[in-house]
Protein backbone atom coordinates (compact mmCIF):
# COMPACT_ATOMS: atom_id res chain seq x y z
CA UNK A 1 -17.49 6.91 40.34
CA UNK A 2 -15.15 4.31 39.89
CA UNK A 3 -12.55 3.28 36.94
CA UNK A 4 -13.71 -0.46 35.37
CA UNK A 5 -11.54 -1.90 32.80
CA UNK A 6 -13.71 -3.59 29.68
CA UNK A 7 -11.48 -6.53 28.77
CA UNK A 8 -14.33 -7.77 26.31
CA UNK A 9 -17.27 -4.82 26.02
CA UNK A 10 -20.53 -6.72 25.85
CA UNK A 11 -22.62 -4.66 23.01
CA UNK A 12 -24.78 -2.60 25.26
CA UNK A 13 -21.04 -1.19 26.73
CA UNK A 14 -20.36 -0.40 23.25
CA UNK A 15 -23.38 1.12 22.56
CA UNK A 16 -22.84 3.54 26.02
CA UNK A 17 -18.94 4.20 24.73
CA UNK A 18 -20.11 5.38 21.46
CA UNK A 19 -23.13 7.80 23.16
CA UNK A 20 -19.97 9.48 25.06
CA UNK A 21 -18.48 9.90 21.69
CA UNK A 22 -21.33 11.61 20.40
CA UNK A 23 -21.70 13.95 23.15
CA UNK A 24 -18.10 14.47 22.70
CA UNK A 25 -18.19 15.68 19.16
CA UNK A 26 -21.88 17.28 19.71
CA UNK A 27 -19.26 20.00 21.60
CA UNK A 28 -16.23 19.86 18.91
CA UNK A 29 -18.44 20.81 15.88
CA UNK A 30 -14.54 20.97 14.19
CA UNK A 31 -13.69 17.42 14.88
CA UNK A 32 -13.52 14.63 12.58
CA UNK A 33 -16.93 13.59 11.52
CA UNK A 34 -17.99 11.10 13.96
CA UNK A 35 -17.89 7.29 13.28
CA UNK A 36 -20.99 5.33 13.15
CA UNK A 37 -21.86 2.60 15.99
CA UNK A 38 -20.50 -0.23 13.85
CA UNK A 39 -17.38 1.27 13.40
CA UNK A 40 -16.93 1.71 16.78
CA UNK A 41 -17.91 -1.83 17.67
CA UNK A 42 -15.49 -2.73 15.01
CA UNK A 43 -12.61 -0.66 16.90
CA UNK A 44 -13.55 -1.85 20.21
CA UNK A 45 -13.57 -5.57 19.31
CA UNK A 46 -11.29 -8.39 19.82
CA UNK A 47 -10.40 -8.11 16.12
CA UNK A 48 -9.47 -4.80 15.98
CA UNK A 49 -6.18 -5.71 14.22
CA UNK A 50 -3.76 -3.92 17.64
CA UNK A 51 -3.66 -4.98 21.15
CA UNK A 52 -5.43 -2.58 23.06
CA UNK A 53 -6.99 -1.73 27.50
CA UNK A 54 -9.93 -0.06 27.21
CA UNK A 55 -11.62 1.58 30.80
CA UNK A 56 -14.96 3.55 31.74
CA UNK A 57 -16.39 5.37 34.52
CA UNK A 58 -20.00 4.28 35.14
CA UNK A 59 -22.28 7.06 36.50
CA UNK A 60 -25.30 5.47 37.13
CA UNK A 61 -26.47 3.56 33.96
CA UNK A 62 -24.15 5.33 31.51
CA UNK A 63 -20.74 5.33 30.73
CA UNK A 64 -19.31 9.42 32.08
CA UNK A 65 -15.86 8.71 30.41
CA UNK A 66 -14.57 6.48 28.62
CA UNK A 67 -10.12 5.81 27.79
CA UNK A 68 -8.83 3.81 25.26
CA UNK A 69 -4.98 2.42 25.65
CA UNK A 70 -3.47 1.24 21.71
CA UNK A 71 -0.45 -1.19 22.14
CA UNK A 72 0.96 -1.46 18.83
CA UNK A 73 3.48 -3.74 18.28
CA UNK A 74 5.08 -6.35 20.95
CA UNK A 75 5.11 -6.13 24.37
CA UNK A 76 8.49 -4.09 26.14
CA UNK A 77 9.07 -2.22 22.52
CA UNK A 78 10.14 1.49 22.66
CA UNK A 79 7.38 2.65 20.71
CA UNK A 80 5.07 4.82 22.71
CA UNK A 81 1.41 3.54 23.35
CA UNK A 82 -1.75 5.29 22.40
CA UNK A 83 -3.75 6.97 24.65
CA UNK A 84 -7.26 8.47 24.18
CA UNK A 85 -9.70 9.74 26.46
CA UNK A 86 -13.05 11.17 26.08
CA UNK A 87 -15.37 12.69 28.96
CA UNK A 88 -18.50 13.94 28.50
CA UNK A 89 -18.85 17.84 28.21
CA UNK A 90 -21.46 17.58 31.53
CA UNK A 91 -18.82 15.58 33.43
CA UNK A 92 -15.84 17.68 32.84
CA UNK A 93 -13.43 19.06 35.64
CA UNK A 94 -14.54 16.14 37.89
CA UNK A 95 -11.31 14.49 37.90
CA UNK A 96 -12.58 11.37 35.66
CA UNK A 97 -10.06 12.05 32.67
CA UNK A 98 -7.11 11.94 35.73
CA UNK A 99 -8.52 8.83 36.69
CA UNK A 100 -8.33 7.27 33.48
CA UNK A 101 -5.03 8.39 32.55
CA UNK A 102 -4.05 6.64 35.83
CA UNK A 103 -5.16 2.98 34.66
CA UNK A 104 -3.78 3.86 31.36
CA UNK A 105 -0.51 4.68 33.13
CA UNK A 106 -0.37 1.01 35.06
CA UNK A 107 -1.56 -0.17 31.57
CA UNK A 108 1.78 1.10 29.64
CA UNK A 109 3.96 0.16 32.55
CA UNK A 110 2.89 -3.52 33.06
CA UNK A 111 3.50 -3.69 28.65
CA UNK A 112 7.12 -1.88 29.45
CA UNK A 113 6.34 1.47 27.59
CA UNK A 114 8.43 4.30 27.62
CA UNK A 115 6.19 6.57 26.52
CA UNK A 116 2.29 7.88 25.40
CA UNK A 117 1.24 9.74 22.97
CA UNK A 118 -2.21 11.41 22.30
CA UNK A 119 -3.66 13.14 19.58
CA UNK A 120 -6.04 15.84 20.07
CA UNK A 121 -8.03 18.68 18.57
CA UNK A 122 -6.48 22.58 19.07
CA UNK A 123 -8.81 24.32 21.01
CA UNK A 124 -10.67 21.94 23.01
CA UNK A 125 -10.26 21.38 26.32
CA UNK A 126 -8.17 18.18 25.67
CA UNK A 127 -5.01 20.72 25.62
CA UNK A 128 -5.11 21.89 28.86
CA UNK A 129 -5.86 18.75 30.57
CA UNK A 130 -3.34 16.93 28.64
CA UNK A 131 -0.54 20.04 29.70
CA UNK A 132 -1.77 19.43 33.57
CA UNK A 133 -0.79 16.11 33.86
CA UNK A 134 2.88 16.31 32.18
CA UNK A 135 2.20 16.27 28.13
CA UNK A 136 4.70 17.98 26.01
CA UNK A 137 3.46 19.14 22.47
CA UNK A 138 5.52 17.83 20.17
CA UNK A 139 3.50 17.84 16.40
CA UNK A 140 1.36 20.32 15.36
CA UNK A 141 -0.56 18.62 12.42
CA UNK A 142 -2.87 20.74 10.04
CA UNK A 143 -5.99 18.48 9.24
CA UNK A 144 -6.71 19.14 5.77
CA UNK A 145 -9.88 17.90 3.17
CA UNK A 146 -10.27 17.31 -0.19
CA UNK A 147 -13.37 17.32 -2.11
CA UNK A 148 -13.19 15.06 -5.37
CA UNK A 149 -16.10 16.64 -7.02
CA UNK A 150 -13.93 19.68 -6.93
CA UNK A 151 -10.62 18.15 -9.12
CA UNK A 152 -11.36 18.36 -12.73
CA UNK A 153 -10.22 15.29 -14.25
CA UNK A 154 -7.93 16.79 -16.79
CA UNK A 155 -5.79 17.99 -13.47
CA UNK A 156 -5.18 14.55 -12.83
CA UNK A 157 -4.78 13.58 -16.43
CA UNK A 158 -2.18 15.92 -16.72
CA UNK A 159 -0.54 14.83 -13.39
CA UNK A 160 -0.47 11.73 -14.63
CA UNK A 161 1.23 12.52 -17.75
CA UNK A 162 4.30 14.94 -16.25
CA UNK A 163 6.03 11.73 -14.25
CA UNK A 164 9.16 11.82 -14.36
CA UNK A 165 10.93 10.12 -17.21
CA UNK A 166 13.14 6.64 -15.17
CA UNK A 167 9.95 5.86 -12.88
CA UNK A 168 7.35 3.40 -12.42
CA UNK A 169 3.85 3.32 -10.72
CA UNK A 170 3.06 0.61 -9.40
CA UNK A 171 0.15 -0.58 -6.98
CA UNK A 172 -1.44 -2.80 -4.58
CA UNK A 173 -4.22 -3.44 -2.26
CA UNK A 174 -3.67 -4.55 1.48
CA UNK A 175 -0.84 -6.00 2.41
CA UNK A 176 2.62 -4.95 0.70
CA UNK A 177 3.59 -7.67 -2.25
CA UNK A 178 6.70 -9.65 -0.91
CA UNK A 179 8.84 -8.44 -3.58
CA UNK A 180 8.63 -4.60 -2.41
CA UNK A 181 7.76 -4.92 1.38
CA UNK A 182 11.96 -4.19 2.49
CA UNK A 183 12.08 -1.41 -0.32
CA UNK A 184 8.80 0.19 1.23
CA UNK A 185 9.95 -0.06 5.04
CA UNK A 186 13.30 1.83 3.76
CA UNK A 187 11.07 4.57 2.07
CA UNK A 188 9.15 4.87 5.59
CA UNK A 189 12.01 6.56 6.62
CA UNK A 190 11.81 9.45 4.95
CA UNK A 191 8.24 10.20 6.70
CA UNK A 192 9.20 13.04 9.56
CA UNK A 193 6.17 13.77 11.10
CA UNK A 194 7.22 10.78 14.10
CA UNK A 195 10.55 10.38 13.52
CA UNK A 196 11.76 11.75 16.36
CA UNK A 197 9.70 10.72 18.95
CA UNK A 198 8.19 7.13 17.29
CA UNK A 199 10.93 5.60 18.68
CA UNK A 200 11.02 2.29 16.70
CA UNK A 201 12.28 1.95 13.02
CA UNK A 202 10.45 0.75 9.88
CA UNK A 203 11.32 -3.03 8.79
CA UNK A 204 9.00 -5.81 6.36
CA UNK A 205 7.56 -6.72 10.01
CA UNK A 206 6.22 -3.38 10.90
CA UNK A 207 5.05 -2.68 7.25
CA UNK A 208 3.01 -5.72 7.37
CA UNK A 209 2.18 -5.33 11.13
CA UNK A 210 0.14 -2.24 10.05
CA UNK A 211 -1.79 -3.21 6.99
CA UNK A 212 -2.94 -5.94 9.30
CA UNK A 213 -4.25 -3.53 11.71
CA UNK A 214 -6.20 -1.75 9.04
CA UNK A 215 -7.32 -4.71 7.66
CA UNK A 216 -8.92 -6.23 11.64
CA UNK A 217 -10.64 -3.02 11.38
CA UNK A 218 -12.59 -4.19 8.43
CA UNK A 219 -11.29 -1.68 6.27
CA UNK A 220 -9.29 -1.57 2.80
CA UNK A 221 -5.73 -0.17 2.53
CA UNK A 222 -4.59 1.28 -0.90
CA UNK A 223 -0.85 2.40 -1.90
CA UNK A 224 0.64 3.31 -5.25
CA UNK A 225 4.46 3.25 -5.09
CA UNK A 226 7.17 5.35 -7.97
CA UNK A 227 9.74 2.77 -8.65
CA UNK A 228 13.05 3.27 -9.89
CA UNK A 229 14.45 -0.24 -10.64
CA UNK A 230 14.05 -2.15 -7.13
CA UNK A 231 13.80 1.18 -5.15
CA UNK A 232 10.33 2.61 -4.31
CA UNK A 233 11.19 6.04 -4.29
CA UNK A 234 8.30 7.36 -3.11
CA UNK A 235 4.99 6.60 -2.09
CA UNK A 236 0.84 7.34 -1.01
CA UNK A 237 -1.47 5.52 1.04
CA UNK A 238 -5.40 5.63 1.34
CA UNK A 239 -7.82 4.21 3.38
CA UNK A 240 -10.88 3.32 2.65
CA UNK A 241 -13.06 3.00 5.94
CA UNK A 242 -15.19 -0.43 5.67
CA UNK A 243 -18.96 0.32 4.87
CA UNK A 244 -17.64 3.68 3.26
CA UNK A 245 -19.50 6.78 3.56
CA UNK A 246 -18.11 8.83 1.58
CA UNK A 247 -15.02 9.59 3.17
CA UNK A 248 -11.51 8.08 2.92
CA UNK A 249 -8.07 8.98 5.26
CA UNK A 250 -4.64 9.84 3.74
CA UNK A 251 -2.32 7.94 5.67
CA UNK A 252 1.48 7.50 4.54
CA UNK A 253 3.14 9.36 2.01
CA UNK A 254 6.69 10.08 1.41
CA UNK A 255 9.14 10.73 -1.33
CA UNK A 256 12.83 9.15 -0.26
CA UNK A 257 15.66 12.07 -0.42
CA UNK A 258 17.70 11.30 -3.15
CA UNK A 259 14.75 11.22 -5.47
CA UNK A 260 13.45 14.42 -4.12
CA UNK A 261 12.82 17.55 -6.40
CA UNK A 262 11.00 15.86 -9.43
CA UNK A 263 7.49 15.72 -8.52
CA UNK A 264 7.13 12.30 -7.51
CA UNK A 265 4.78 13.10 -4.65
CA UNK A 266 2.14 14.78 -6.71
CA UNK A 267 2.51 12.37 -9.43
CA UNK A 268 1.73 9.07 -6.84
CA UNK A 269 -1.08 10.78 -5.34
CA UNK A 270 -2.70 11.77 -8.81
CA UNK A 271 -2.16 8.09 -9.59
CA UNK A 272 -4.21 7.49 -6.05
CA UNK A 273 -6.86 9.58 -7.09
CA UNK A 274 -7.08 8.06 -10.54
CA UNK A 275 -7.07 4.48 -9.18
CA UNK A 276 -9.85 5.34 -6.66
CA UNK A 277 -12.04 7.15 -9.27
CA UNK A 278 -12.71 3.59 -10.62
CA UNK A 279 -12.07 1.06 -7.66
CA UNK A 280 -13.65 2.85 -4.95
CA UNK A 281 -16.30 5.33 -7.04
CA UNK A 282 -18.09 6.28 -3.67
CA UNK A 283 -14.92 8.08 -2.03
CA UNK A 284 -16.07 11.41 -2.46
CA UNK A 285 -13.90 12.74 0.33
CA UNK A 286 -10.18 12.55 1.51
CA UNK A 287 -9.00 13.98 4.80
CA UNK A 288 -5.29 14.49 5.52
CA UNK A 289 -2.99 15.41 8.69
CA UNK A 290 0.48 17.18 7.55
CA UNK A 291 2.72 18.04 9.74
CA UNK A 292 3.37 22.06 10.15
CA UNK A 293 6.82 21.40 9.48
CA UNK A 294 6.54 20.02 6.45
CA UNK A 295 5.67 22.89 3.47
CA UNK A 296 6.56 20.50 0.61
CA UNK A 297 3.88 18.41 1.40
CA UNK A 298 1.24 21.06 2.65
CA UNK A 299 2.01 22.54 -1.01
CA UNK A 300 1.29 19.10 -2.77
CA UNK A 301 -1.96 18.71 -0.95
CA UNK A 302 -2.86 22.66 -1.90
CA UNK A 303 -1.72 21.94 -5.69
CA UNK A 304 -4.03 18.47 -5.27
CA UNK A 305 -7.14 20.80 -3.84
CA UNK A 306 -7.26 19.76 -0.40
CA UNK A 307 -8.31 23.11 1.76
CA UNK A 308 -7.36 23.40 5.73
CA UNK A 309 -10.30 22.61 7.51
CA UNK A 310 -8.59 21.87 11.18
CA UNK A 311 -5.25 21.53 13.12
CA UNK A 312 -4.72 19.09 16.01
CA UNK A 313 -1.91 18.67 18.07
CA UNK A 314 0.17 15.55 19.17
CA UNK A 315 1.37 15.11 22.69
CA UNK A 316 3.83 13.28 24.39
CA UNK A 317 4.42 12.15 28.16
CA UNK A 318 7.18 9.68 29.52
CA UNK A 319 5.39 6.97 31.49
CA UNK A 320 7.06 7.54 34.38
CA UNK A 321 5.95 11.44 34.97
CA UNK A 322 2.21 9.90 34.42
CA UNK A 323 0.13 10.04 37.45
C-alpha cells in the first residue's frame, strides 16, 4: 500500500477520509464527538482558511489511513506544523501511520519547520505510536464540557454584576476591530498552555491570521474583551462551528498579569455565555481544553459548570529526529 498525496481531494476522496474518521472514533467512544461529512469537506478544502498536505494510503477501494499536515502561518516560520494521523482500528500495526509521518516529515522540511506537534487522546493507541517515532509529551490538557441547560441564569446574572469596578466589556464578532487588535495580541501573551514550545509570538498579523482561519472554515468566532482604558486586560473566545449542532469550542482565554486576582476571567466568560444565550440560542454545549498546569483556570471553568469529561495530550518532535 502506497502513500498518495491529495493536493485537491475530489469529493468521493473526501467522502473515504471521513469513513476512516468514523471508524476511528467508532473505537475512541471518549473522543470528541465526530464531525459531520460537510465539515470535513469544509476542512479538507481549498478554503480551509490554513495552508495545509494532506496524504492517504489506498487499500483497495478505500482510504486505510489517512494524515493531515497544518502549515499555519508563512513558509520558513519557527512555529511548529500540525500533524494528524488517523488509521483505521483493522489496519493498525501495519506500518501505515510510519509511512505517513514520513511524507509529513518531507512536508515540514521542504516549508522549513523546526518542529511538529500533534494532539491526541490519553489512552489510545496514538500515544505509543507517537513515543516510537521520537514525540516528547509536552501538554497534558484536561478536555472539559459544559452543559448550558445546567447554569441557572441568575449564576450568570450575578457574574455579571460582581465585575470589577475600572473595567469594561466589550465585544465583537470575527475579526478583531482595528482599534483593539495590538492590545489583544499583547494579552495573547499571557496564554501558557504553548508558550514554550509555540515558538512564534502574538502580533495584529497573527491575531487576524487566525480569525481568518476560523472564518475559511465556515464558522463564526466570538470574543468579549475586559478593558481598562486602551488595555484589554483579559479576554474569552468561542466558536461557533458553521451549521451548529449544538456544540460550540472554547478557544482563547486569558487574563494579562497585572490585572490578575479580581475575577476578570469569570466575569468575561459569564459575559460569553450571556451574549450567546441570545445570538447563538442553539449552543447548548461548550467543550474546553485547559492545560493541567493551569488550576486558576480549571477552577473558573468548575465555578462556570463545565465537568471533566476527557484529557488529551500534546506532543512534540523536532523535524529532524522524524523518520
Amino acid at each position: 500500500m502506497d502513500v498518495i498525496a491529495l493536493d485537491s481531494p475530489t469529493d468521493a476522496q473526501i467522502r473515504e477520509w471521513h469513513d476512516v474518521l468514523a471508524a476511528v472514533h467508532a473505537a475512541d467512544p471518549a473522543a470528541h464527538p465526530l464531525p459531520g461529512p460537510d465539515r470535513t469537506a469544509r476542512l479538507l478544502g481549498a478554503g480551509s482558511g490554513t495552508r495545509q498536505r494532506l496524504w492517504a494510503v489506498p487499500d483497495g477501494g478505500r482510504f486505510a489511513a489517512v494524515a493531515a499536515l497544518r502549515l499555519p502561518g508563512e513558509p520558513g516560520t519557527d512555529r511548529p506544523g500540525e500533524i494528524d494521523v488517523q488509521v483505521r482500528p483493522s489496519h493498525r500495526r501495519r506500518g501505515l501511520g510510519r509511512r505517513l509521518l514520513t511524507a509529513a516529515a518531507e512536508g515540514l522540511r521542504a516549508d522549513g519547520r523546526p518542529s511538529v506537534i500533534a494532539q491526541v487522546l490519553a489512552g489510545t493507541p496514538a500515544v505509543p505510536f507517537l513515543e516510537s517515532q521520537g514525540f516528547e509529551c509536552v501538554l497534558t490538557l484536561r478536555g472539559m464540557l459544559l452543559r448550558l441547560d445546567d447554569v441557572p441564569p441568575e449564576r450568570i446574572s450575578r457574574l455579571l454584576a460582581e465585575g470589577p469596578a475600572g473595567y469594561r466589556l466589550v465585544r465583537w464578532e470575527g475579526t478583531v476591530p482595528d482599534e483593539h487588535a495590538a492590545a489583544l495580541a499583547r494579552a495573547k501573551h499571557a496564554m501558557v498552555d504553548f508558550a514554550e514550545y509555540d515558538g512564534a509570538s502574538w502580533d495584529a498579523r497573527r491575531v487576524r491570521e487566525m480569525a481568518a482561519t476560523v472564518a475559511g472554515r465556515g464558522d463564526d468566532l466570538y470574543t468579549v474583551a475586559a478593558l481598562h482604558g486602551d488595555v484589554i486586560a483579559g479576554f474569552t473566545e468561542i466558536v461557533v462551528p458553521h451549521g451548529c449542532a449544538g456544540r460550540a469550542a472554547q478557544y482563547d482565554t486569558a487574563v494579562v498579569p497585572e490585572h490578575r486576582g479580581r475575577r476578570l476571567g469569570i466575569w468575561v466568560k459569564a459575559a460569553m455565555l450571556a451574549w450567546l444565550a441570545g445570538e447563538r440560542p442553539g449552543v447548548r454545549e461548550i467543550e474546553t481544553d485547559n492545560s493541567g498546569d493551569n488550576p486558576h483556570m480549571i477552577a473558573v471553568n468548575e465555578e462556570l459548570g463545565f465537568r471533566l469529561e476527557r484529557e488529551s495530550l500534546e506532543y512534540q518532535a523536532p523535524t529532524p529526529a522524524l523518520p
